[in-house]
Each structure stands twice: as structure tokens, then as C-alpha cells.
PDB file of N, CA and C in Angstrom:
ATOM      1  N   UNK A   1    -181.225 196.276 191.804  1.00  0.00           N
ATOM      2  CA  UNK A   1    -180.352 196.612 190.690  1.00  0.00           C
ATOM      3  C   UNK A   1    -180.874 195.923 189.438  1.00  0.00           C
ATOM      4  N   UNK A   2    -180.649 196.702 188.228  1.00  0.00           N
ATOM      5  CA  UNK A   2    -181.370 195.916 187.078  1.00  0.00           C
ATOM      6  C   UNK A   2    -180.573 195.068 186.404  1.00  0.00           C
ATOM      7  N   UNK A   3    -179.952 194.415 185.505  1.00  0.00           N
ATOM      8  CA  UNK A   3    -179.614 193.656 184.523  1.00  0.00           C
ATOM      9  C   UNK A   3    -179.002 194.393 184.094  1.00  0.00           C
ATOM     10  N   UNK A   4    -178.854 195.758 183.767  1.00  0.00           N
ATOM     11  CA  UNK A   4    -177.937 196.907 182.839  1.00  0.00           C
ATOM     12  C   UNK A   4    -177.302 197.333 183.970  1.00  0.00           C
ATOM     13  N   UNK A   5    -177.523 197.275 185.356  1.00  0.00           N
ATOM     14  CA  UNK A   5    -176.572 197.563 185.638  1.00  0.00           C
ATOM     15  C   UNK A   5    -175.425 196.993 186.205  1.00  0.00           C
ATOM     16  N   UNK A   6    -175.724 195.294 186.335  1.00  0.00           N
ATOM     17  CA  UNK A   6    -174.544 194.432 186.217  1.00  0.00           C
ATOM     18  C   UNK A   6    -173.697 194.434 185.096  1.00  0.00           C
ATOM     19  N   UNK A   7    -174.213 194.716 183.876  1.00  0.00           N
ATOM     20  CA  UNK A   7    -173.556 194.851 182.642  1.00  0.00           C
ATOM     21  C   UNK A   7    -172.515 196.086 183.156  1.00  0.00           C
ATOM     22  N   UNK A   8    -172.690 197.098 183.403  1.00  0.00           N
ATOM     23  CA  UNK A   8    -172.257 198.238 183.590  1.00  0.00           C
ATOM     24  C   UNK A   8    -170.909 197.878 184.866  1.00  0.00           C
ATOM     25  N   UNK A   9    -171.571 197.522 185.739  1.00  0.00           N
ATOM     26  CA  UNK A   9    -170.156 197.400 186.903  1.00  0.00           C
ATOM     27  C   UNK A   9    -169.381 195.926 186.550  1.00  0.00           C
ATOM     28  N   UNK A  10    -170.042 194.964 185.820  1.00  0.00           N
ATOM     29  CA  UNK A  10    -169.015 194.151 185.146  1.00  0.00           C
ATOM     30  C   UNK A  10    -167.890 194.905 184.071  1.00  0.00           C
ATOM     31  N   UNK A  11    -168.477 196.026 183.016  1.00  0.00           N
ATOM     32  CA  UNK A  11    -167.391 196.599 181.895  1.00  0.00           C
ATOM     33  C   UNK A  11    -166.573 197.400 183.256  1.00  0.00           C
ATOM     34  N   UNK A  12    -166.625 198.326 184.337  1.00  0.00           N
ATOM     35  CA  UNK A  12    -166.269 198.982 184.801  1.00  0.00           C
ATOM     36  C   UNK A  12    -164.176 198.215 185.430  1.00  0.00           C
ATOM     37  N   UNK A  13    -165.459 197.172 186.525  1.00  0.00           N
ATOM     38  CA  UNK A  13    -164.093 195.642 187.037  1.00  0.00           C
ATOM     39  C   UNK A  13    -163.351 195.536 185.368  1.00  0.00           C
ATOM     40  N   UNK A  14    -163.726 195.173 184.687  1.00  0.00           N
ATOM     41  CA  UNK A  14    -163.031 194.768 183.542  1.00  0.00           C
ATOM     42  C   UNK A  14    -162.106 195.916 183.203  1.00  0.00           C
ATOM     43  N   UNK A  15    -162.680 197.384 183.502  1.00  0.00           N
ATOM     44  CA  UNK A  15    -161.551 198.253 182.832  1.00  0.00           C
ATOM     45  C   UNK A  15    -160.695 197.735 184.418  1.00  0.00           C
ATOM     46  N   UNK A  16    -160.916 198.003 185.168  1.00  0.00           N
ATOM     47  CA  UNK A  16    -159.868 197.964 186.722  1.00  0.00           C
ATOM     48  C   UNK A  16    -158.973 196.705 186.247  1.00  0.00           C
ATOM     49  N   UNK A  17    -159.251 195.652 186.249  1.00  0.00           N
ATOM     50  CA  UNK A  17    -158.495 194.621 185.534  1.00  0.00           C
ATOM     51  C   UNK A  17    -157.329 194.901 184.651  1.00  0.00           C
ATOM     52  N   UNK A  18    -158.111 195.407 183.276  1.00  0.00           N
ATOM     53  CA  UNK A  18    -156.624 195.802 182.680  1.00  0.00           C
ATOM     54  C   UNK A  18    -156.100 196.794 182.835  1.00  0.00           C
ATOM     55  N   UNK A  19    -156.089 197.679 183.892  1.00  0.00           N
ATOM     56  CA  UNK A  19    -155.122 198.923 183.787  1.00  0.00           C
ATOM     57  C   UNK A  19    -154.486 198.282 185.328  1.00  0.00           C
ATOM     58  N   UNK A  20    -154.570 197.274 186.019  1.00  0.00           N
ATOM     59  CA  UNK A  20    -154.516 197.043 187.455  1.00  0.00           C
ATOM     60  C   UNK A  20    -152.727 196.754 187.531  1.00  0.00           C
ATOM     61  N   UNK A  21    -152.344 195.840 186.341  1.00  0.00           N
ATOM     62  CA  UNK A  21    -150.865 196.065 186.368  1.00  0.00           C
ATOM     63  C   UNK A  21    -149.810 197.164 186.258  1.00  0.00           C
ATOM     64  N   UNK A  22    -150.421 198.864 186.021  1.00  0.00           N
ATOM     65  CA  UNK A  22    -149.851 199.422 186.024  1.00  0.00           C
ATOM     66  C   UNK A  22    -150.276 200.005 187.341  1.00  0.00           C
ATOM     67  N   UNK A  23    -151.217 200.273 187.543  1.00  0.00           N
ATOM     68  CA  UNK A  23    -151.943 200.788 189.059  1.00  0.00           C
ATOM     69  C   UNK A  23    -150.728 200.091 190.088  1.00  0.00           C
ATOM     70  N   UNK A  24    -150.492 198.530 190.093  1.00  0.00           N
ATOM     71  CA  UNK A  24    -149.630 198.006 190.665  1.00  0.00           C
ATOM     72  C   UNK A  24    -148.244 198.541 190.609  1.00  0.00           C
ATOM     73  N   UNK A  25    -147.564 198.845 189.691  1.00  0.00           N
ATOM     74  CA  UNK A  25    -146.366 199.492 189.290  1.00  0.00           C
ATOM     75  C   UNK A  25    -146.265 201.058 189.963  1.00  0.00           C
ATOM     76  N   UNK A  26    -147.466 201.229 189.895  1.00  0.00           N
ATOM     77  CA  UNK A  26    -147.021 202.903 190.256  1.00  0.00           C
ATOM     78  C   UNK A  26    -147.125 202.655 192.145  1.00  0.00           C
ATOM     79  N   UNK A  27    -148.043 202.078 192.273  1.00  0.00           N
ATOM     80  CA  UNK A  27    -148.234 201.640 194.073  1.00  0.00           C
ATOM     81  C   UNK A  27    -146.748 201.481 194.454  1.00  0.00           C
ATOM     82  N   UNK A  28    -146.143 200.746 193.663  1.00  0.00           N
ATOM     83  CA  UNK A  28    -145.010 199.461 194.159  1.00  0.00           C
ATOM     84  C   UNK A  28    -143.194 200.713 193.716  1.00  0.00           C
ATOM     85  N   UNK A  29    -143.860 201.700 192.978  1.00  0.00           N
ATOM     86  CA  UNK A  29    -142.533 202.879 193.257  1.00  0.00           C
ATOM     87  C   UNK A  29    -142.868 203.423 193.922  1.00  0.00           C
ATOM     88  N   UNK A  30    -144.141 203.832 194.492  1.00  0.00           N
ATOM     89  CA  UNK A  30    -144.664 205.068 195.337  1.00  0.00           C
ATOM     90  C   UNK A  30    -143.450 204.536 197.055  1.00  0.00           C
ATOM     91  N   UNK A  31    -144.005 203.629 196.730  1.00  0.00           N
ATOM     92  CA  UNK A  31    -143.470 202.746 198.247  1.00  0.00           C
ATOM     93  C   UNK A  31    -142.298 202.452 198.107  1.00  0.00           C
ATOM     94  N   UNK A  32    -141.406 201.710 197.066  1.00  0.00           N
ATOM     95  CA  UNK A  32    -139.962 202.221 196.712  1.00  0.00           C
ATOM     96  C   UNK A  32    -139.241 203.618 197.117  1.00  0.00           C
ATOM     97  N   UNK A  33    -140.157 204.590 196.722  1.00  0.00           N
ATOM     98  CA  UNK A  33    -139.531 205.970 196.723  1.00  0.00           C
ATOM     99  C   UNK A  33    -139.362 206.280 198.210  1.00  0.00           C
ATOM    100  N   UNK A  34    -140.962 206.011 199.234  1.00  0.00           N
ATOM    101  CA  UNK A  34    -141.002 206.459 200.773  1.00  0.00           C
ATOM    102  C   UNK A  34    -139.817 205.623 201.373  1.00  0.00           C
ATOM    103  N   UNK A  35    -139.935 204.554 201.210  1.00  0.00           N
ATOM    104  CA  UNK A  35    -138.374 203.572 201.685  1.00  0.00           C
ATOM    105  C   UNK A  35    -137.164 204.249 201.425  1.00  0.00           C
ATOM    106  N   UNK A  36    -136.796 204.366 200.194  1.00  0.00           N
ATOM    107  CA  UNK A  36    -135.520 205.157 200.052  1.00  0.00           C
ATOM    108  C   UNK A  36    -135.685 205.873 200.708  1.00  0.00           C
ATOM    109  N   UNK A  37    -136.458 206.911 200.680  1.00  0.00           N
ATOM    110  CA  UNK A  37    -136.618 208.021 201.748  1.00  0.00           C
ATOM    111  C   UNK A  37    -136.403 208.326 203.024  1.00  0.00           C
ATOM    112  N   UNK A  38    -137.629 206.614 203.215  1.00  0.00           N
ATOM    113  CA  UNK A  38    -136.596 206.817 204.592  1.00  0.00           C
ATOM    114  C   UNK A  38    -135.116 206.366 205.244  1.00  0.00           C
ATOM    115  N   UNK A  39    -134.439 205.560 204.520  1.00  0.00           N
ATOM    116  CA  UNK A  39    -133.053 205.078 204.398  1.00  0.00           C
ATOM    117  C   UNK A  39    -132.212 206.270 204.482  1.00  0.00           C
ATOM    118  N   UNK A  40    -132.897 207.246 203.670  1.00  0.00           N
ATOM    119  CA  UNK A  40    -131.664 208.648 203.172  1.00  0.00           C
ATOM    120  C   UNK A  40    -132.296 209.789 204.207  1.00  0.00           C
ATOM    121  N   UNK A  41    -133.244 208.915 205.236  1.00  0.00           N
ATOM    122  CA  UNK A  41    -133.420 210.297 206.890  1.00  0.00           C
ATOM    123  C   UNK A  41    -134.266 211.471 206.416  1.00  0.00           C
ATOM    124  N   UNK A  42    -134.950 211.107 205.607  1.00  0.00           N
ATOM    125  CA  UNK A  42    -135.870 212.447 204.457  1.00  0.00           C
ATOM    126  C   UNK A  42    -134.968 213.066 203.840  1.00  0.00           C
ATOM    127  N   UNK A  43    -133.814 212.974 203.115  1.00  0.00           N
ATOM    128  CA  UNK A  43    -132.972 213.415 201.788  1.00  0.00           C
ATOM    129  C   UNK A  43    -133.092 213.231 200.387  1.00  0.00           C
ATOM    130  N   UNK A  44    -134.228 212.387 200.613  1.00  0.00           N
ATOM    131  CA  UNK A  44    -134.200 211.645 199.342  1.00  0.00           C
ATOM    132  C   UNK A  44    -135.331 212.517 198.468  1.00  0.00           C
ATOM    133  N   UNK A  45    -136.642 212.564 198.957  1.00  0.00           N
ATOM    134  CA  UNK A  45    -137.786 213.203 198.612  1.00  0.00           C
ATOM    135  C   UNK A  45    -138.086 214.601 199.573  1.00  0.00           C
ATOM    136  N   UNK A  46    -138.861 215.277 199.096  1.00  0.00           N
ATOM    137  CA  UNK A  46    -139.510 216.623 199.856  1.00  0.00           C
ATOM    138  C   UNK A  46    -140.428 215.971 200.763  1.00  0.00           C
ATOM    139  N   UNK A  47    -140.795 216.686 201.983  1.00  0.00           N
ATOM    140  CA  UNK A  47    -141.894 215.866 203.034  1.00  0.00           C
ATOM    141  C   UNK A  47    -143.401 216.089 201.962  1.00  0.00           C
ATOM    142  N   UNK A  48    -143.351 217.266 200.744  1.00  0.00           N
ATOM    143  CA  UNK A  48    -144.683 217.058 200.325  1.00  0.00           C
ATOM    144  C   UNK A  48    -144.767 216.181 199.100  1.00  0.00           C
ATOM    145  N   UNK A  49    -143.459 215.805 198.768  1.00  0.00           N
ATOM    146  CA  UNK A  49    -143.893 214.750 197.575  1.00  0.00           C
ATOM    147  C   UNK A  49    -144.124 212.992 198.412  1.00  0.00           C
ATOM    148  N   UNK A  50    -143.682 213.279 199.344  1.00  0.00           N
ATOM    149  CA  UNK A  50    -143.769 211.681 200.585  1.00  0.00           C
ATOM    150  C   UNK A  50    -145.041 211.989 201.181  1.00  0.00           C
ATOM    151  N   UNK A  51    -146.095 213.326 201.183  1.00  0.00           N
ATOM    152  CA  UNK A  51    -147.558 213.030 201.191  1.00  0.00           C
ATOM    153  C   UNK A  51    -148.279 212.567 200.267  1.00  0.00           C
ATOM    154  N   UNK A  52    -147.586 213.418 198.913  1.00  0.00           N
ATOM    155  CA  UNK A  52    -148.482 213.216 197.586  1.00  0.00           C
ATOM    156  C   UNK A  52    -147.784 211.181 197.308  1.00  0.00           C
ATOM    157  N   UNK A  53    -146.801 210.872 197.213  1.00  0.00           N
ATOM    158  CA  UNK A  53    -146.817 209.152 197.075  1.00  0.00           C
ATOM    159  C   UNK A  53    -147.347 208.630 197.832  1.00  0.00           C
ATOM    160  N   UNK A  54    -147.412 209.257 199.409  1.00  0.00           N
ATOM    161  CA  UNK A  54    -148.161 208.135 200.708  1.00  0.00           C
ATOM    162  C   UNK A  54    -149.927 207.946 199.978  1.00  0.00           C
ATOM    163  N   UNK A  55    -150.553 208.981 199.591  1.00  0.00           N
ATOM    164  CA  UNK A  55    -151.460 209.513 199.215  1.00  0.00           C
ATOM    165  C   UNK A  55    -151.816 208.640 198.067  1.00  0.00           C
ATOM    166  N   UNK A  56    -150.534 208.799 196.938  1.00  0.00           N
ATOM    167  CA  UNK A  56    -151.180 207.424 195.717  1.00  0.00           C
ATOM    168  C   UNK A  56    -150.791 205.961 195.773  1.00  0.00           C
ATOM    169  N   UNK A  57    -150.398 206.227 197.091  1.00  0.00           N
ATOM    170  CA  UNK A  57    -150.501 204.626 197.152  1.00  0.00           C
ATOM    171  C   UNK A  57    -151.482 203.912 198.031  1.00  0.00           C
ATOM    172  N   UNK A  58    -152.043 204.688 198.920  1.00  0.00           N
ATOM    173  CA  UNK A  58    -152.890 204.248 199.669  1.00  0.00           C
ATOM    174  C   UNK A  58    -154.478 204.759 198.738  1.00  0.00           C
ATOM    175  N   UNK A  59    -154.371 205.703 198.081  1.00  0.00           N
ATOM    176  CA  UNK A  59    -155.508 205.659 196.929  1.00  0.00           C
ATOM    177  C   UNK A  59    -155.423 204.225 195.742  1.00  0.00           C
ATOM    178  N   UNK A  60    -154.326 203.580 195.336  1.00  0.00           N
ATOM    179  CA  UNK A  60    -154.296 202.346 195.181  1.00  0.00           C
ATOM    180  C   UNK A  60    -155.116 201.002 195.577  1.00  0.00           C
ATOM    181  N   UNK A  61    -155.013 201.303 196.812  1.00  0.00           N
ATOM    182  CA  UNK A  61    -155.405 200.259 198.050  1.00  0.00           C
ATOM    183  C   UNK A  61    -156.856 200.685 198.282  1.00  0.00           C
ATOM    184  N   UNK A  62    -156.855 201.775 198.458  1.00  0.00           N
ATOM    185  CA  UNK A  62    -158.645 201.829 198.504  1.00  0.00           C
ATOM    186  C   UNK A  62    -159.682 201.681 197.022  1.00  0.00           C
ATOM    187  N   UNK A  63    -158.839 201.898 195.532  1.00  0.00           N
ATOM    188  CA  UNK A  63    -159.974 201.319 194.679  1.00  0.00           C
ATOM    189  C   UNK A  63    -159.677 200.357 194.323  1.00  0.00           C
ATOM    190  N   UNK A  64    -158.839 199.363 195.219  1.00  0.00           N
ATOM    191  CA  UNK A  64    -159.228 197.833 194.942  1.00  0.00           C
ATOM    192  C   UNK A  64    -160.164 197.460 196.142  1.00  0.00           C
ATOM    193  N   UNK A  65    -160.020 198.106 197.226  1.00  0.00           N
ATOM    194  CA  UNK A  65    -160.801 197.805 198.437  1.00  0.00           C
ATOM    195  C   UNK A  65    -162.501 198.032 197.511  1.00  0.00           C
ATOM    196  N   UNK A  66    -162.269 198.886 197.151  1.00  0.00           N
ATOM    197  CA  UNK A  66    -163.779 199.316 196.667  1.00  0.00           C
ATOM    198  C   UNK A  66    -164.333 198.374 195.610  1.00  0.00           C
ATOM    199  N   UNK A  67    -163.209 198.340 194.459  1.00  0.00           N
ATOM    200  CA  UNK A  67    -163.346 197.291 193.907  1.00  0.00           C
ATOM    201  C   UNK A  67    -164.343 195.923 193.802  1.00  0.00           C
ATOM    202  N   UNK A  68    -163.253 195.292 195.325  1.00  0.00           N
ATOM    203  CA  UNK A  68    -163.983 193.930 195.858  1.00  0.00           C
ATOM    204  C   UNK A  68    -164.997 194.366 196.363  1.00  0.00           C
ATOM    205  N   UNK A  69    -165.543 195.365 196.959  1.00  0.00           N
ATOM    206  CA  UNK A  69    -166.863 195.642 197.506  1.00  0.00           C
ATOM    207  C   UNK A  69    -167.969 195.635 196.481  1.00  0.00           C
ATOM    208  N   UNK A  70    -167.697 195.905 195.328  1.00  0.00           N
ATOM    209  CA  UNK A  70    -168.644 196.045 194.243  1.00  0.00           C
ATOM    210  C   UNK A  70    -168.774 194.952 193.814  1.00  0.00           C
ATOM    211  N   UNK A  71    -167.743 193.907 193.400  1.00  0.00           N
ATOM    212  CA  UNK A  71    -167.984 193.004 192.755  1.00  0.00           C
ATOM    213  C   UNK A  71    -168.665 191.717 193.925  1.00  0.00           C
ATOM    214  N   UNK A  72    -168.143 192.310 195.057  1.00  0.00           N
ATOM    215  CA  UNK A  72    -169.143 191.406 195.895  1.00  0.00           C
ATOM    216  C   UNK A  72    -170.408 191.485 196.009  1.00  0.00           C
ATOM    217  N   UNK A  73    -170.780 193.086 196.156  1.00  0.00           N
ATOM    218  CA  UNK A  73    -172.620 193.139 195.757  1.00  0.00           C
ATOM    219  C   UNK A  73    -173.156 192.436 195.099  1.00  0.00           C
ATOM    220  N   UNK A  74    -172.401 192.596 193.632  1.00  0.00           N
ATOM    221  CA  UNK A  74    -172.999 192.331 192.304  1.00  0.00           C
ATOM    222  C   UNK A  74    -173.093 191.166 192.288  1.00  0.00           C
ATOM    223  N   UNK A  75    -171.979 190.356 192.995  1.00  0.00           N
ATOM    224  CA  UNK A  75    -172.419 188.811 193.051  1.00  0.00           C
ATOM    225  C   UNK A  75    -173.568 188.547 193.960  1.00  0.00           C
ATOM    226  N   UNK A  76    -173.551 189.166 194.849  1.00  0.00           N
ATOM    227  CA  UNK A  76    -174.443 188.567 196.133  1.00  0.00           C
ATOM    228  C   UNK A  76    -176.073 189.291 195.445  1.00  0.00           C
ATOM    229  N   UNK A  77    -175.938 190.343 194.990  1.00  0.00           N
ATOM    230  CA  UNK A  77    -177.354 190.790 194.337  1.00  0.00           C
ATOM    231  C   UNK A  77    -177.642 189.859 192.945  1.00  0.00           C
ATOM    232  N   UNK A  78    -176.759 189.170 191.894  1.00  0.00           N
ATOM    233  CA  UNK A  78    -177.225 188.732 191.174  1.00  0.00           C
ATOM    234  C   UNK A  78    -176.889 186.989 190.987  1.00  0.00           C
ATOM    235  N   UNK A  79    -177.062 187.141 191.862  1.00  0.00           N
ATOM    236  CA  UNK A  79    -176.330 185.242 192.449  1.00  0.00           C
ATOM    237  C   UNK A  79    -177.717 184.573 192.135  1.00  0.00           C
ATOM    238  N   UNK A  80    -177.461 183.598 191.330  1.00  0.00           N
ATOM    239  CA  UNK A  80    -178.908 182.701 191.047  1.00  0.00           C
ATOM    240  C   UNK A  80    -179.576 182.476 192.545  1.00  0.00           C
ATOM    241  N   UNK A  81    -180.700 182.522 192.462  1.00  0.00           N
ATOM    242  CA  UNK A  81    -181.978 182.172 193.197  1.00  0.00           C
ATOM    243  C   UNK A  81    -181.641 180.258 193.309  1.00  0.00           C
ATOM    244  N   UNK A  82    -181.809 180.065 194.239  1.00  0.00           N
ATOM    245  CA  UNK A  82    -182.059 178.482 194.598  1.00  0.00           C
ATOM    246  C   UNK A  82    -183.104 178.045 194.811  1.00  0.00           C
TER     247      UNK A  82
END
């Protein structure tokens, strides 16, 4: 990997960073909403809007999973030499 492109997946983490508190907010109703849901025996939501929230919330969880995977490369590929 070159030098531009640590620059590049460092601005990238940095955008994930600041949009991550709302990413969090929307995760954290998605999962609000399936709970109620299931409290109210499936009354609450349609079974396809409890795919489409299961769906953005576990898409949540995987681009932070991915996230840490990148920023772990980038460390482990550009980690000073000893």
C-alpha cells in the first residue's frame, strides 16, 4: 500500500467517525422498533419493515466490523519498522 493510500482510508475512518453517532441512533431505533414489535406479537410493524430494520441494523454492525478491519491493516501495514 502506498502513503496516499493511508491518507485516503485515514479521511475515509474519519468520515465513519463523524457520522458514527447518528449511524448509532438509527441502529439503536431499528432495535427499539423490532422489540416493540415483538412485545405487540408482530402488531406493531409489517414482517417486511422488521426485515428492512433487522437488515439496517445489522448493516450497522458490519461497517463498523469492516471498519476495524481496515484500520487494523492500515496500522499493521504502516506500523513503524523496528
Amino acid at each position: 500500500m502506498s502513503e496516499h493510500a493511508k491518507g485516503d482510508i485515514d479521511a475515509i475512518l474519519e468520515r465513519l467517525y463523524k457520522v458514527s453517532p447518528e449511524l448509532d441512533k438509527i441502529a439503536a431505533d431499528c432495535e427499539r422498533a423490532l422489540r416493540l414489535n415483538a412485545e405487540a406479537r408482530g402488531d406493531y410493524i409489517s414482517p417486511r419493515t422488521v426485515q428492512a430494520f433487522s437488515e439496517m441494523r445489522d448493516a450497522v454492525g458490519k461497517l463498523y466490523g469492516s471498519a476495524r478491519s481496515a484500520m487494523n491493516e492500515a496500522d499493521r501495514f504502516f506500523k513503524p519498522k523496528s
